[in-house]
N, C-alpha and C. Protein backbone atom coordinates (compact mmCIF):
# COMPACT_ATOMS: atom_id res chain seq x y z
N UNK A 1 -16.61 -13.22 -5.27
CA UNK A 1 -15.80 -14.10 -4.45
C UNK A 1 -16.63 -14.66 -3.31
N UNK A 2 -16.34 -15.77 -3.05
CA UNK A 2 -17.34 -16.47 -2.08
C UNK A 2 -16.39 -15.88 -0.60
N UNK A 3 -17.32 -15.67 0.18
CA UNK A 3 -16.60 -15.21 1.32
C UNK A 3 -16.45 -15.90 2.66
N UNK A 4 -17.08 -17.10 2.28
CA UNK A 4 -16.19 -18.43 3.17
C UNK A 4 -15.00 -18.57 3.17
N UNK A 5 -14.18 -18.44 2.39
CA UNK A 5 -12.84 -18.55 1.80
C UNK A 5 -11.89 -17.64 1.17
N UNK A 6 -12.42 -16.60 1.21
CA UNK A 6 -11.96 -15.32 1.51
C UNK A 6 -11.32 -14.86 2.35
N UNK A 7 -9.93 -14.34 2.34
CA UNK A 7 -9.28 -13.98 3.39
C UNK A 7 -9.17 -12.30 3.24
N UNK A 8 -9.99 -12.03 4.13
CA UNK A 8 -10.32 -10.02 4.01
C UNK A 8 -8.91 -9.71 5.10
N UNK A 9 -8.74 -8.56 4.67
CA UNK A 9 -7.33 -8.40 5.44
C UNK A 9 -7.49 -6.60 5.26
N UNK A 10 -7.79 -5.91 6.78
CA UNK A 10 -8.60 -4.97 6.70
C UNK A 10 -6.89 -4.04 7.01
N UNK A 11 -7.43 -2.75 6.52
CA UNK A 11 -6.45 -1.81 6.59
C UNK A 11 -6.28 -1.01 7.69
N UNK A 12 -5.23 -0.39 8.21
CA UNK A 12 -5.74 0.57 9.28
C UNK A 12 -4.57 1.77 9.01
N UNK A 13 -5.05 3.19 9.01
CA UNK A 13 -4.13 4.26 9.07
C UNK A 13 -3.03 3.79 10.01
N UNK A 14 -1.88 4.43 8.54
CA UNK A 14 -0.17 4.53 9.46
C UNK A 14 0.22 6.08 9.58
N UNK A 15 0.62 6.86 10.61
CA UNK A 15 0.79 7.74 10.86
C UNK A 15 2.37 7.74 10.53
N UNK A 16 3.02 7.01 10.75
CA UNK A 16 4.13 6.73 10.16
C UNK A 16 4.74 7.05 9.04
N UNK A 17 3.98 6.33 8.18
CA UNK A 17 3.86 6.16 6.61
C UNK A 17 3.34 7.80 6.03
N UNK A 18 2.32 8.59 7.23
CA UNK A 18 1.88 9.87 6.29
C UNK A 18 3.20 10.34 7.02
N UNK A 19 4.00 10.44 7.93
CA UNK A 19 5.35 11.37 7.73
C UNK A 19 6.22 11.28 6.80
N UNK A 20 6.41 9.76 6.59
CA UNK A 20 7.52 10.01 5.28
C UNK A 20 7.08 10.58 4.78
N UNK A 21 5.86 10.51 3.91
CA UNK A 21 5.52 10.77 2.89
C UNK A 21 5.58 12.69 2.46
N UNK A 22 5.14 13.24 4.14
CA UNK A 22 5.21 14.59 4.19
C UNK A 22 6.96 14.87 3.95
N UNK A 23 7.83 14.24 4.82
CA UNK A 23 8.91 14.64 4.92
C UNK A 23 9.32 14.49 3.58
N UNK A 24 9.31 13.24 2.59
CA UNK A 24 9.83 13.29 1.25
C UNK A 24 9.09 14.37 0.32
N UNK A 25 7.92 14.55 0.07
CA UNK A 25 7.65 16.03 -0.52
C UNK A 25 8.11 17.30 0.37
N UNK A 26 8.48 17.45 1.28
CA UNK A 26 9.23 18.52 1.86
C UNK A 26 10.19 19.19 1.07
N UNK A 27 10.87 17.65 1.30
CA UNK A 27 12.95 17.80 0.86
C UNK A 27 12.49 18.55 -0.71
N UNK A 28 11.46 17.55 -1.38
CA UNK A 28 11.20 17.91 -2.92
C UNK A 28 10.84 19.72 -3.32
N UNK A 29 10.47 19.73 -1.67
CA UNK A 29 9.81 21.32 -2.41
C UNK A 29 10.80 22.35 -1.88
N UNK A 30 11.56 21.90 -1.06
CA UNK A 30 12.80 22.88 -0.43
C UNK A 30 14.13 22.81 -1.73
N UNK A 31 14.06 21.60 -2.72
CA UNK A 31 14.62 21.54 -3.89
C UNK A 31 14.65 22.60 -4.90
N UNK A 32 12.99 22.26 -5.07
CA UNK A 32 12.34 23.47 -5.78
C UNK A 32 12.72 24.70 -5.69
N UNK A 33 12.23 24.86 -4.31
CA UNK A 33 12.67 26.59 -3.90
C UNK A 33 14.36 26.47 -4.07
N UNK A 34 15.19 25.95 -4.31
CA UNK A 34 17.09 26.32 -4.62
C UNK A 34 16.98 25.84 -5.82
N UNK A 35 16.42 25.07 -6.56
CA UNK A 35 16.80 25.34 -8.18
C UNK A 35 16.01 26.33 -8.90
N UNK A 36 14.92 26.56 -8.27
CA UNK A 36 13.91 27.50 -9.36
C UNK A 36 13.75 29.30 -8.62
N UNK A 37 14.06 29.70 -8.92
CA UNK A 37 14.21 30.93 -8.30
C UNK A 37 12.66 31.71 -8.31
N UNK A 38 12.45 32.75 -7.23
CA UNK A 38 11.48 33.33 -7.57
C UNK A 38 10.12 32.91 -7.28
N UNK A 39 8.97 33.35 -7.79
CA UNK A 39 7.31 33.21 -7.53
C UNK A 39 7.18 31.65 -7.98
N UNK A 40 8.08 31.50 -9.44
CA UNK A 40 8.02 30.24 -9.64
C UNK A 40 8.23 28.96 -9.17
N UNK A 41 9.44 29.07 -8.41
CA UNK A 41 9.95 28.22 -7.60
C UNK A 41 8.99 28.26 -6.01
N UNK A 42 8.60 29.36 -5.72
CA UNK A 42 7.41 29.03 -4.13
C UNK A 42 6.46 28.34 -4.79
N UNK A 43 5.46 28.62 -6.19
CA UNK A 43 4.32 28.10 -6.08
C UNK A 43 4.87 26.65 -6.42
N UNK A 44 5.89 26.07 -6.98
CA UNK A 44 5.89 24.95 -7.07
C UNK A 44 6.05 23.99 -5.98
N UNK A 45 6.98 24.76 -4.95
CA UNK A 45 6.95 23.92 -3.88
C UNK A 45 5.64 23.80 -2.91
N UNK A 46 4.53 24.66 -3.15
CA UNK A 46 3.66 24.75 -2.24
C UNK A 46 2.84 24.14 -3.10
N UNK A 47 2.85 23.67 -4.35
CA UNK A 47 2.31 22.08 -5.43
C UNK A 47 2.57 21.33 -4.48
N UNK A 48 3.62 20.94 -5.01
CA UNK A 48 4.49 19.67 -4.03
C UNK A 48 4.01 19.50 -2.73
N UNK A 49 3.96 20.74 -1.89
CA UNK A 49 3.35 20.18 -0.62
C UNK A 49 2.40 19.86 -0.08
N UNK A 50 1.20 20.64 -1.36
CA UNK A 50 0.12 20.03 -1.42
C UNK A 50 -0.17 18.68 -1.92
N UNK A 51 0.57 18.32 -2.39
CA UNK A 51 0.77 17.02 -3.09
C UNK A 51 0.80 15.83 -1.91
N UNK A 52 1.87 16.12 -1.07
CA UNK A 52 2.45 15.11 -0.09
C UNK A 52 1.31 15.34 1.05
N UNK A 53 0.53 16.35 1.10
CA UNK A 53 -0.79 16.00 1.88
C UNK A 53 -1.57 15.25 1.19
N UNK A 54 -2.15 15.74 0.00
CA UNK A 54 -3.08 14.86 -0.48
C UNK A 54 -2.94 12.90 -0.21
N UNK A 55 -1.65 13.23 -0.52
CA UNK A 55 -0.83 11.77 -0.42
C UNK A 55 -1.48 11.62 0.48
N UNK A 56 -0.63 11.59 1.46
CA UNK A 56 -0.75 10.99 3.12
C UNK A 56 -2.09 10.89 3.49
N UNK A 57 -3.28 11.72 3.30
CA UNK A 57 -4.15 12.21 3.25
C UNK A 57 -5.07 10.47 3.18
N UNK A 58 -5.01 9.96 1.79
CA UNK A 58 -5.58 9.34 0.94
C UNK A 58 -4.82 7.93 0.93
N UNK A 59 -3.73 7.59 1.13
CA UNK A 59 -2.47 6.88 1.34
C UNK A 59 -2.14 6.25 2.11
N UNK A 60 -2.02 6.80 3.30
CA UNK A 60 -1.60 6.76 4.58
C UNK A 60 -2.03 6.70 5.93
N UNK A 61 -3.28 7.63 5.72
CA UNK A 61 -4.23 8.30 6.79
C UNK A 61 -5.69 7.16 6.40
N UNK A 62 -5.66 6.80 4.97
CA UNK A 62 -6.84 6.49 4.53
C UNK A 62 -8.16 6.74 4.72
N UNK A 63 -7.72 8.18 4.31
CA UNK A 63 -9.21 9.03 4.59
C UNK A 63 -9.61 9.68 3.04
N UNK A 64 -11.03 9.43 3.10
CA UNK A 64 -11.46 10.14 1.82
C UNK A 64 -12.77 9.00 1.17
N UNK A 65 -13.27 9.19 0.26
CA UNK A 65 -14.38 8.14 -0.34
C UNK A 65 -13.39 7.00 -0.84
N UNK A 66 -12.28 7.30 -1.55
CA UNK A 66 -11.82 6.36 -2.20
C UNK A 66 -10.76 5.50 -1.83
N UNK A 67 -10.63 5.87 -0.97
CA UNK A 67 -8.82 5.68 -0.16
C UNK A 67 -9.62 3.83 -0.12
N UNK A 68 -8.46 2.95 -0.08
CA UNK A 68 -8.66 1.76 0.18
C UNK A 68 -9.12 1.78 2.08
N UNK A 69 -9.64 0.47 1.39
CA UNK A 69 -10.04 -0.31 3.53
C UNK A 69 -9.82 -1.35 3.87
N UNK A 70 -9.32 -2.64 2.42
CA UNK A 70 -9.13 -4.03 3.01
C UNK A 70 -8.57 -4.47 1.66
N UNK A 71 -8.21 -5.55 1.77
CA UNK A 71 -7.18 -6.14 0.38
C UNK A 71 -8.33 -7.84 0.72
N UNK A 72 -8.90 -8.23 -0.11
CA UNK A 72 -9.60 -9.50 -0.10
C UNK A 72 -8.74 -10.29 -0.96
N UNK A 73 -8.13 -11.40 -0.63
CA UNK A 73 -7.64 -12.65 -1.47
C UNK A 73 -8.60 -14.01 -1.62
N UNK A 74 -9.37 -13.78 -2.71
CA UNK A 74 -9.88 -15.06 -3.20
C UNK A 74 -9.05 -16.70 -2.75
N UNK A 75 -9.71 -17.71 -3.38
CA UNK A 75 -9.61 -18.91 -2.93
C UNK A 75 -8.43 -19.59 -3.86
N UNK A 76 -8.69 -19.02 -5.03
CA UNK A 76 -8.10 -19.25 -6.28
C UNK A 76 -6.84 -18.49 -6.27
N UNK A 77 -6.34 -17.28 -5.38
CA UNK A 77 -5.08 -17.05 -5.20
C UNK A 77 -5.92 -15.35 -6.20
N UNK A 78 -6.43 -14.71 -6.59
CA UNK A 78 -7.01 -13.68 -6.90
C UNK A 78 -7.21 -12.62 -6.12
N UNK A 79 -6.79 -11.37 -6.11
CA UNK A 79 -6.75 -10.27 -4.84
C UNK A 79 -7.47 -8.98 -5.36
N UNK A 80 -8.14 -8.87 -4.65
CA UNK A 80 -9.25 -7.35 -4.73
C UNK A 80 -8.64 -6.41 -3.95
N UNK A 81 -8.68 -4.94 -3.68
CA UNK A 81 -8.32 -3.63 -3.44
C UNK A 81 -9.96 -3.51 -3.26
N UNK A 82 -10.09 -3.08 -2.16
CA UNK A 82 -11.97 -2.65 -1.50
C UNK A 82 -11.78 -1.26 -1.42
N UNK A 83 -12.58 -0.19 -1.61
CA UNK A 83 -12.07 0.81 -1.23
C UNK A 83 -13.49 1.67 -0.51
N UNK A 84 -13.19 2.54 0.18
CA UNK A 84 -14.05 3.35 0.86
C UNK A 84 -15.46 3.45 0.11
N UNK A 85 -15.73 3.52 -1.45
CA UNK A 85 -16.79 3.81 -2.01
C UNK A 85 -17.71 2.45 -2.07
N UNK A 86 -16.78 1.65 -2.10
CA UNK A 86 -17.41 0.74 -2.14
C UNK A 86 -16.71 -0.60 -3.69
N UNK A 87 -16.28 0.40 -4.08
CA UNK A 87 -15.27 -0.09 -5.21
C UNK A 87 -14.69 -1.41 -4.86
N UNK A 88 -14.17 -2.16 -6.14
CA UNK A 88 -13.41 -3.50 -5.87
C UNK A 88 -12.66 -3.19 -7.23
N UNK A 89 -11.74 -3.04 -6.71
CA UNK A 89 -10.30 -3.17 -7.84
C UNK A 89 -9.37 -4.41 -7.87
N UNK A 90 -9.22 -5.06 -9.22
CA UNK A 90 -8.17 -6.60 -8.96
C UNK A 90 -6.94 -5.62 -8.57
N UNK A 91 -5.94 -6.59 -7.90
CA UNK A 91 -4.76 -5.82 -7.76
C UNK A 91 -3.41 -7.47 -7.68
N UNK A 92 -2.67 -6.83 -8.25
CA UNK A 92 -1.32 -7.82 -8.49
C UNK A 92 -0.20 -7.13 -7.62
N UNK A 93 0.60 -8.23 -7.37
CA UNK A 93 2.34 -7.64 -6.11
C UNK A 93 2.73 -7.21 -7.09
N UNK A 94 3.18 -6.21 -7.11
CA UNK A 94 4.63 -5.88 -7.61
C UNK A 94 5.96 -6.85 -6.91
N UNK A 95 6.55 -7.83 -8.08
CA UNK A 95 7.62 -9.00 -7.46
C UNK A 95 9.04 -7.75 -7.36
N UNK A 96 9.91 -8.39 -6.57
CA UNK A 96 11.20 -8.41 -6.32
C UNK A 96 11.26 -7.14 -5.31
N UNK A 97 11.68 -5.73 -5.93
CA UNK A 97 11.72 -4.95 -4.01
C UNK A 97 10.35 -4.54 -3.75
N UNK A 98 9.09 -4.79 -4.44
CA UNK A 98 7.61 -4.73 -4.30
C UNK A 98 7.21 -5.26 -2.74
N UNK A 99 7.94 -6.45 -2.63
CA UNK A 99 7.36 -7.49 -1.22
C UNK A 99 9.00 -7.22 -0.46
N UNK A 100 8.82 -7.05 0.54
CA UNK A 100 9.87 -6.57 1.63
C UNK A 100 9.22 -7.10 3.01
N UNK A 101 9.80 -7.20 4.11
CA UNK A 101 9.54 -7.42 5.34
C UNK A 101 9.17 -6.20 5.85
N UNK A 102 9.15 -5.07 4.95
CA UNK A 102 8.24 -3.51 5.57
C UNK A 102 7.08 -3.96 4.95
N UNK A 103 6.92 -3.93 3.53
CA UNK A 103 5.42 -3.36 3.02
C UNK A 103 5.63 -4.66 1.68
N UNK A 104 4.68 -4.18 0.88
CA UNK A 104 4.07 -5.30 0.16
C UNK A 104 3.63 -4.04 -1.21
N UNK A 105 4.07 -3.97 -2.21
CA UNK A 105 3.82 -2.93 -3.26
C UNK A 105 2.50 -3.50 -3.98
N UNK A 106 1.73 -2.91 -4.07
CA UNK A 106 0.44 -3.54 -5.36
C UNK A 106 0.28 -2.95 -6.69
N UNK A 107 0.18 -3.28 -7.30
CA UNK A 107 -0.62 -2.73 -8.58
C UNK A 107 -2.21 -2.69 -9.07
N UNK A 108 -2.60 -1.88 -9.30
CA UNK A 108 -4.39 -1.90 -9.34
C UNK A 108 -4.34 -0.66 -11.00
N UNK A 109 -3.86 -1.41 -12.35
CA UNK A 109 -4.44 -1.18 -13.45
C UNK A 109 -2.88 -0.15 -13.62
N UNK A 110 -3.31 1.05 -13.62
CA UNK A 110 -2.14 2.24 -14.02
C UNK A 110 -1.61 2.88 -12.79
N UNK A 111 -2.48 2.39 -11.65
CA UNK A 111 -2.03 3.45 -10.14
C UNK A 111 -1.50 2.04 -9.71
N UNK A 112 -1.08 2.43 -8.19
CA UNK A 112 -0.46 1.63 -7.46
C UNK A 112 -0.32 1.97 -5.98
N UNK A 113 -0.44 1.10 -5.22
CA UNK A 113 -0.84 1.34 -3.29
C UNK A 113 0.35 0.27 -2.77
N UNK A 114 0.87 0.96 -1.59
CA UNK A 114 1.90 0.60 -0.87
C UNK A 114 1.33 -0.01 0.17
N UNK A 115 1.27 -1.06 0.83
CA UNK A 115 0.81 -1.32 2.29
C UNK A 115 2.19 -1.59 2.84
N UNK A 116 2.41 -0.90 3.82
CA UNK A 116 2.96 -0.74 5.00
C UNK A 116 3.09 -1.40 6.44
N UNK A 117 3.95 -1.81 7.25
CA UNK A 117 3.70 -2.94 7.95
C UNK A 117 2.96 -1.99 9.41
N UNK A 118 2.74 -1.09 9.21
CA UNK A 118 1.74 -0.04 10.15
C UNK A 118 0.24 0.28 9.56
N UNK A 119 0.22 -0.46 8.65
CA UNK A 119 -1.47 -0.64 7.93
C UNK A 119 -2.03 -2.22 8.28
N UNK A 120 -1.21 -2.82 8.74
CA UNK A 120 -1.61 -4.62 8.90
C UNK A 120 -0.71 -5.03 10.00
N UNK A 121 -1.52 -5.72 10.84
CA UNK A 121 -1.01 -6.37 11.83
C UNK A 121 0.14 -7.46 11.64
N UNK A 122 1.45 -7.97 12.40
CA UNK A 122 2.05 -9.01 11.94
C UNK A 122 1.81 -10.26 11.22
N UNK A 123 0.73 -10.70 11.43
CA UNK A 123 0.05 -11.82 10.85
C UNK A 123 -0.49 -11.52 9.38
N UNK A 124 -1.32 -10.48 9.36
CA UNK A 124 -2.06 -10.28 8.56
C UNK A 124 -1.27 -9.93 7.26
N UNK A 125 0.16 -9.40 7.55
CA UNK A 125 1.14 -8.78 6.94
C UNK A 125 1.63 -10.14 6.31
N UNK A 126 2.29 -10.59 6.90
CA UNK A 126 2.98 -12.01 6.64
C UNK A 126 2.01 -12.81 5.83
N UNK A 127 0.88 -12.87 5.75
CA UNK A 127 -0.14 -13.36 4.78
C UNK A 127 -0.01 -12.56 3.25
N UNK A 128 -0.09 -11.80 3.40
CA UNK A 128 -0.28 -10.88 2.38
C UNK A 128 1.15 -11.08 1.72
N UNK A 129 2.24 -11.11 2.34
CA UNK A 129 3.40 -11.51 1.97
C UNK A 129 3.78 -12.94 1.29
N UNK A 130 3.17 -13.71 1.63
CA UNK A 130 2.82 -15.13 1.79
C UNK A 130 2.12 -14.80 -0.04
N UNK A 131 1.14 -14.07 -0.17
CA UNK A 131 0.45 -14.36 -1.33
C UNK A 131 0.90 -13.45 -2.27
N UNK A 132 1.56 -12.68 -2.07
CA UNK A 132 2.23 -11.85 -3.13
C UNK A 132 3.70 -12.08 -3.60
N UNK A 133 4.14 -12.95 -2.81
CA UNK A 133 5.62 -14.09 -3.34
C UNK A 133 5.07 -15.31 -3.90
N UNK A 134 3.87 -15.93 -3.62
CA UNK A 134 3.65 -17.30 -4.28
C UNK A 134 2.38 -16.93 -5.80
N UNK A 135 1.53 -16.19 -5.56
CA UNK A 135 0.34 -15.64 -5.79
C UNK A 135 -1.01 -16.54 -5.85
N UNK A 136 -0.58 -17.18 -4.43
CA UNK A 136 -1.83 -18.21 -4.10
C UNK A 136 -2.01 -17.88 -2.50
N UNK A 137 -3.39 -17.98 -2.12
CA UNK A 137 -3.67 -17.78 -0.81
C UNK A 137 -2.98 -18.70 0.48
N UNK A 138 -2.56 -17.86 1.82
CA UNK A 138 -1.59 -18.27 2.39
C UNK A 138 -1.97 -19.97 2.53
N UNK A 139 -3.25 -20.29 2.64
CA UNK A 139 -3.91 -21.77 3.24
C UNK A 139 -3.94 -22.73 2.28
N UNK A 140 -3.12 -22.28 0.83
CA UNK A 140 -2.65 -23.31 -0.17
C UNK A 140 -1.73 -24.10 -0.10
N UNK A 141 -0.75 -23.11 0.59
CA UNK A 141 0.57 -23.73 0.99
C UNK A 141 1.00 -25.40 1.83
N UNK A 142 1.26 -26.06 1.35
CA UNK A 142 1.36 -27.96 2.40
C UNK A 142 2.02 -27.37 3.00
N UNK A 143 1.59 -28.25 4.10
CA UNK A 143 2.08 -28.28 5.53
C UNK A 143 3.33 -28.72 5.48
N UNK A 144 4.35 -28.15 6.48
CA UNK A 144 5.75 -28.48 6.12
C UNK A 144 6.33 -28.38 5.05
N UNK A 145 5.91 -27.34 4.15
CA UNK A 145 6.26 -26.87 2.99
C UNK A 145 7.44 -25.51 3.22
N UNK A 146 6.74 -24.87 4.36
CA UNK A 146 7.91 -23.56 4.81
C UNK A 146 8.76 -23.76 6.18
N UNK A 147 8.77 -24.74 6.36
CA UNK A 147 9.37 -25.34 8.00
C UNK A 147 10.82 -24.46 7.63
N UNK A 148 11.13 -24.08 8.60
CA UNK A 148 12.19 -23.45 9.13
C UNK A 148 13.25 -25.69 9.11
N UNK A 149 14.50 -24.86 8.53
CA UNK A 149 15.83 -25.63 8.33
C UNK A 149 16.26 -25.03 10.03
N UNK A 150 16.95 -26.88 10.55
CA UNK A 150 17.83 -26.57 11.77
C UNK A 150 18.96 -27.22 11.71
């Protein structure tokens, strides 16, 4: 991708985003422990809670070699996933509750990454929003094409 025309749109840890994420594997493993009785039911929930760290961890915190660092949208309306190693993954919106005025859902092959409106600044967010409802970069759009009705 030529990077004149490249719109890099860099990530930043949501601390936010790693609580849900802890609190929803919580509830999951306090589940565990009342339906599954026994040794079986602790080690599963202490899966699970290892789980919702790793998450947050990698997710949320975006820490690790692989964890993403920036979402690049080509010129041509084409979007890369950059990640800590150095990696470039294509990645597509997930349409309909994928793009929200919180977060923006992606797809990258068989996995999939949430950005969060505590990973991207207002602008940067609204771009990304911008290209994952049209799937062309926000600076395609004509002018007076999204004017607000009065």
């Amino acid at each position: 991708m030529s990077t004149a025309s490249t719109l890099r749109l860099e990530l930043s840890p949501s601390a936010v985003f790693a609580g849900l994420l802890l609190v929803a594997h919580a509830a999951a493993a306090v589940s565990a422990l009342l339906a599954v009785p026994g040794a079986a039911g602790a080690a599963l929930a202490a899966l699970l809670m290892g789980l919702g760290a790793a998450s947050a961890w990698t997710r949320a915190l975006l820490r690790g070699a692989s964890a993403p660092r920036a979402i690049e949208i080509g010129p041509s309306g084409e979007a890369v996933l950059v990640r800590g190693d150095g990696k470039r993954l294509p990645v597509a919106a997930v349409r309909g509750a994928g793009v929200t005025r919180g977060w923006v859902a992606l797809r990258c092959g068989r996995d999939g990454f949430l950005v969060c409106a505590g990973m991207l600044g207002d602008e940067p967010l609204r771009r990304l929003r911008l290209w994952a409802l049209w799937q062309k970069p926000p600076g395609a759009v004509a002018r007076g094409q999204l004017q607000a009705r009065g």
